[in-house]
C-alpha atoms as a PDB file:
ATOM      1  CA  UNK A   1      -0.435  -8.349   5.872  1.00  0.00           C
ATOM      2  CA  UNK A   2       0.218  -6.109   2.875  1.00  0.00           C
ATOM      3  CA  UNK A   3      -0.686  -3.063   2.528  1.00  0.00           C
ATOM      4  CA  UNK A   4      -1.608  -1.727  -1.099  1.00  0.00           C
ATOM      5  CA  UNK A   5      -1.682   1.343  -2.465  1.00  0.00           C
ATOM      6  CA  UNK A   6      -3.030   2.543  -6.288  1.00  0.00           C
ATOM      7  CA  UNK A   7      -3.045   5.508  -8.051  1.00  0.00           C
ATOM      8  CA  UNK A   8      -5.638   6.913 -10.458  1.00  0.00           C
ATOM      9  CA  UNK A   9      -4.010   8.433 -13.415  1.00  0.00           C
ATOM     10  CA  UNK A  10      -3.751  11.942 -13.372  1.00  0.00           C
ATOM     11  CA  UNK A  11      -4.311  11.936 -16.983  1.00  0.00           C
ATOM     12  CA  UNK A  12      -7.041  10.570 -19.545  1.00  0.00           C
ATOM     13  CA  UNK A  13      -5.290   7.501 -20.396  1.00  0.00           C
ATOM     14  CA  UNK A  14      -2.906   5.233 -18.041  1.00  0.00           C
ATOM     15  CA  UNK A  15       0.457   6.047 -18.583  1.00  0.00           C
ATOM     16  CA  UNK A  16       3.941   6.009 -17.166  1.00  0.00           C
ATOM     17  CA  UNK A  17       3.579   9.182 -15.736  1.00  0.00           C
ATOM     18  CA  UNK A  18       6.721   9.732 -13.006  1.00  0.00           C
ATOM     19  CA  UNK A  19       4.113  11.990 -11.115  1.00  0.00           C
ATOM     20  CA  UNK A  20       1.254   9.351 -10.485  1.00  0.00           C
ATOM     21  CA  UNK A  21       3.958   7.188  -9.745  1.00  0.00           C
ATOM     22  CA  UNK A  22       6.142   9.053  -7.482  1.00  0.00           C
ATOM     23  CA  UNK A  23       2.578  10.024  -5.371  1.00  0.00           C
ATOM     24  CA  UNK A  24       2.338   5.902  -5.207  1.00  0.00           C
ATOM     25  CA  UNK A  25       5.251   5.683  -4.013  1.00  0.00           C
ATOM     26  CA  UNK A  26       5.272   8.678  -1.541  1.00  0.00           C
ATOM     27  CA  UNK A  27       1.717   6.788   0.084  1.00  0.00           C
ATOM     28  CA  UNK A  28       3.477   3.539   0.123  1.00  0.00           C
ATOM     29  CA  UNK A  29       6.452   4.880   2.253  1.00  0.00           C
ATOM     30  CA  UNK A  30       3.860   7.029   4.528  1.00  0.00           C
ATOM     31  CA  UNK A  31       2.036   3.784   5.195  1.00  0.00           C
ATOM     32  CA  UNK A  32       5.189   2.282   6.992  1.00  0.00           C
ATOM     33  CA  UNK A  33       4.362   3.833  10.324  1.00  0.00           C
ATOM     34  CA  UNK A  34       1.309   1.655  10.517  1.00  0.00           C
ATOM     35  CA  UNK A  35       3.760  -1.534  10.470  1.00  0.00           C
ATOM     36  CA  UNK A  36       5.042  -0.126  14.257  1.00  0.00           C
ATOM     37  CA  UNK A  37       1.491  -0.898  15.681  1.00  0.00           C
ATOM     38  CA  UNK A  38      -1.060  -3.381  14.275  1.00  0.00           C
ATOM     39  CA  UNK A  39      -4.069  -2.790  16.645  1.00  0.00           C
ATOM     40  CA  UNK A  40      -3.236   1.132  15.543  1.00  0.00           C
ATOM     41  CA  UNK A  41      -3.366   0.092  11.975  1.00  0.00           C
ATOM     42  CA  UNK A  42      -6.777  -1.747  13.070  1.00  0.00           C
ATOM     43  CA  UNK A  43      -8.610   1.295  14.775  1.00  0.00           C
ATOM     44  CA  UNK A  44      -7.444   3.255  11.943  1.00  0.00           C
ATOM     45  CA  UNK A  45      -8.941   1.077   9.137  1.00  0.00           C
ATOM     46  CA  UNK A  46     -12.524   0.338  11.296  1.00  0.00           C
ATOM     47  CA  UNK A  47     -12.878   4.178  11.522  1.00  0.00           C
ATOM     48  CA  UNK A  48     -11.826   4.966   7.570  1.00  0.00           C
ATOM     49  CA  UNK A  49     -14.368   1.431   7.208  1.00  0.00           C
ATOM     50  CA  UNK A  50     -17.412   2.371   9.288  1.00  0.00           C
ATOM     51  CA  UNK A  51     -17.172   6.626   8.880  1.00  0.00           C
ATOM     52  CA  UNK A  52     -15.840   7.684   6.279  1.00  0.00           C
ATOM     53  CA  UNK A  53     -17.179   5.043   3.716  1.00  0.00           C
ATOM     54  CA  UNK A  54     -21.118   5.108   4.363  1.00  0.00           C
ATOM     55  CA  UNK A  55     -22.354   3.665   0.956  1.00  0.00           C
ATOM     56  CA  UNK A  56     -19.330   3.163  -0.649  1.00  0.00           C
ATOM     57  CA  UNK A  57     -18.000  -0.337  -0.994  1.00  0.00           C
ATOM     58  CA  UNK A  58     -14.895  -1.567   1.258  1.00  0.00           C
ATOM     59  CA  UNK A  59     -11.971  -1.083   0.660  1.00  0.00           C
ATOM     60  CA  UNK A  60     -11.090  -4.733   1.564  1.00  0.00           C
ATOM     61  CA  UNK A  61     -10.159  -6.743  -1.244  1.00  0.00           C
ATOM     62  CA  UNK A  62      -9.934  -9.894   0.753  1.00  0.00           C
ATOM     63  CA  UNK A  63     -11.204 -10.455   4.281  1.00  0.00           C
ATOM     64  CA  UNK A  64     -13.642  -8.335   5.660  1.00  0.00           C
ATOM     65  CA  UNK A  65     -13.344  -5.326   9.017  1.00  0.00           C
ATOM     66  CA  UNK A  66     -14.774  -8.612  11.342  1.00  0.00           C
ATOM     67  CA  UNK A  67     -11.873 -10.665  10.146  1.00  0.00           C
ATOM     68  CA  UNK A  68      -9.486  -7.744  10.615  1.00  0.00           C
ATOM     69  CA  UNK A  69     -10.872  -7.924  14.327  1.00  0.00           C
ATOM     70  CA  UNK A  70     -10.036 -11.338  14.823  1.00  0.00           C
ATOM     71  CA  UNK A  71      -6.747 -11.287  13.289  1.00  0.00           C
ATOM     72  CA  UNK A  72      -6.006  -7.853  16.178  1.00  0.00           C
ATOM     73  CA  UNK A  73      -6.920 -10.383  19.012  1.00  0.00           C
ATOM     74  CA  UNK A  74      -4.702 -13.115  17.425  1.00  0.00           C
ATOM     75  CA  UNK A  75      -1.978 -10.567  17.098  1.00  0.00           C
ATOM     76  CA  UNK A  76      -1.549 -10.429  21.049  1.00  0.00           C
ATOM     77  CA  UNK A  77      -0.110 -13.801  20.740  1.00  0.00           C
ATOM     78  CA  UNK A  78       1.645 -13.758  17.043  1.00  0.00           C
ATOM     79  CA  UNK A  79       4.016 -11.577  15.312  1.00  0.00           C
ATOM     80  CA  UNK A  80       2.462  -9.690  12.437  1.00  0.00           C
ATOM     81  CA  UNK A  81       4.557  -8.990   8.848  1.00  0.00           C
ATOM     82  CA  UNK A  82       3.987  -6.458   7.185  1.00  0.00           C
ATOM     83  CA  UNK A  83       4.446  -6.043   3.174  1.00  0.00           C
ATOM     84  CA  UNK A  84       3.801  -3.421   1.616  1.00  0.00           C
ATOM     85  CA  UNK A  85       3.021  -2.932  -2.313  1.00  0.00           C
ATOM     86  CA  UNK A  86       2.208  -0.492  -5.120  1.00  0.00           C
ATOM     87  CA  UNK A  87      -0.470  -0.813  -8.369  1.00  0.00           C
ATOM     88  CA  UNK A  88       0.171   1.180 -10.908  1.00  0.00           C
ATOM     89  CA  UNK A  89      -1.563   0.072 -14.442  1.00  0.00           C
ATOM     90  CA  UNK A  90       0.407   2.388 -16.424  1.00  0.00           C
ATOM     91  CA  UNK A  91       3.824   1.496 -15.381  1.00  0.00           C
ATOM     92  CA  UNK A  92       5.718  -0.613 -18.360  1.00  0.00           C
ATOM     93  CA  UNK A  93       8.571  -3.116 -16.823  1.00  0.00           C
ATOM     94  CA  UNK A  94       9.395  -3.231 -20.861  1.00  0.00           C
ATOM     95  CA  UNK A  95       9.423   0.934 -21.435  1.00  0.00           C
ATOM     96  CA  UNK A  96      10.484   1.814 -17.897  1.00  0.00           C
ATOM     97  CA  UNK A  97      12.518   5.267 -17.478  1.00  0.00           C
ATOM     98  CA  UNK A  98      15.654   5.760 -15.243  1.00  0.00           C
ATOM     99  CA  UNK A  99      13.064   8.738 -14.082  1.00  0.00           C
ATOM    100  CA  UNK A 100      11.052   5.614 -12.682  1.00  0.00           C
ATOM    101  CA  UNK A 101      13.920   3.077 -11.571  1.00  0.00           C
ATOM    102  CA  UNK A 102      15.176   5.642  -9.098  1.00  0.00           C
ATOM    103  CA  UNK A 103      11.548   6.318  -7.708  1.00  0.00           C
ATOM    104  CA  UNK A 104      11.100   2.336  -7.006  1.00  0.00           C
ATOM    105  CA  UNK A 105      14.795   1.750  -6.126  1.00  0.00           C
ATOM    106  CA  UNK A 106      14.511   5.051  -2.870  1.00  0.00           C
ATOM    107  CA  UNK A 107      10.913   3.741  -1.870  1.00  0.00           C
ATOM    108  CA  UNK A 108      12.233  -0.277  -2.072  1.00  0.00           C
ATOM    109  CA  UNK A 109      15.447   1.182   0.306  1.00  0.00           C
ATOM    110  CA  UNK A 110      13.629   2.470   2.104  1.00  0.00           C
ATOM    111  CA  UNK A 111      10.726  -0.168   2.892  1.00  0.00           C
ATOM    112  CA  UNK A 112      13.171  -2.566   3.065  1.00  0.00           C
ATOM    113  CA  UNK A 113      15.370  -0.995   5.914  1.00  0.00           C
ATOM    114  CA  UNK A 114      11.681   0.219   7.838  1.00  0.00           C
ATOM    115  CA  UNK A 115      10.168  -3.460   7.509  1.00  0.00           C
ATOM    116  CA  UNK A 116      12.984  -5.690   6.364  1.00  0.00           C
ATOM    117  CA  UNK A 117      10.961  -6.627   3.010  1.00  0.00           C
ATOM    118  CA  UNK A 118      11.220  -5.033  -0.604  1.00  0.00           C
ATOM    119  CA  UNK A 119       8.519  -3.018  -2.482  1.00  0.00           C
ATOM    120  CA  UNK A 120       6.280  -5.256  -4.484  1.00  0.00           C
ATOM    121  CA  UNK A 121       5.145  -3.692  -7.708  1.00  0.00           C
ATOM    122  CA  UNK A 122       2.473  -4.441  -9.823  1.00  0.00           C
ATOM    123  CA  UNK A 123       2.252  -3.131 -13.188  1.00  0.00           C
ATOM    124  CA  UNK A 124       1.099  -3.620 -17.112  1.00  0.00           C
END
């Protein structure tokens, strides 16, 4: 499972702005402590799903909150790994800052030593 997290801009325009990109980052290594306890993670998401969304559209980008339900009953038997990943549109790999480097290198560190996998980045 991966876990992804985006950031509007703060600004007008998308840009590589080391504040939208160190909040990213901050949610990212927050969202670790739902890698401890999947059918956690799963109560969590059917309440932010079912509550706090009325008329919105999910937040699922693939599956749906029914297939999250089946994959909590299959997780009695399986072991679950977790990713987790950032978006960030305005980040250049091409014009990237030392500023940003050491932002992605701490949060990698660190989700690599919580969940034994890197940060996966996506960006312009």
């Amino acid at each position: 499972m991966t876990l992804w997290h985006c950031k509007y801009s703060s600004g007008a325009a998308p840009g590589n702005r080391v504040k939208d990109l160190y909040e990213v980052c901050g949610q990212a290594q927050k969202s670790t402590k739902w890698t401890w306890n999947f059918p956690n993670l799963v109560a969590h998401l059917t309440e932010r799903e079912t509550k706090h969304r009325a008329g919105r559209p999910t937040r699922f980008v693939r599956g749906s909150l029914d297939r999250l339900v089946v994959l909590r009953k299959a997780s009695r038997r399986k072991y679950v790994v977790f990713r987790v990943g950032i978006v960030q549109p305005g980040l250049s790999k091409a014009g990237i800052e030392n500023d940003h480097l050491a932002i992605l290198g701490a949060t990698s560190l660190f989700l690599r030593t919580v969940t034994n996998h890197p940060l996966v980045v996506i960006s312009s």
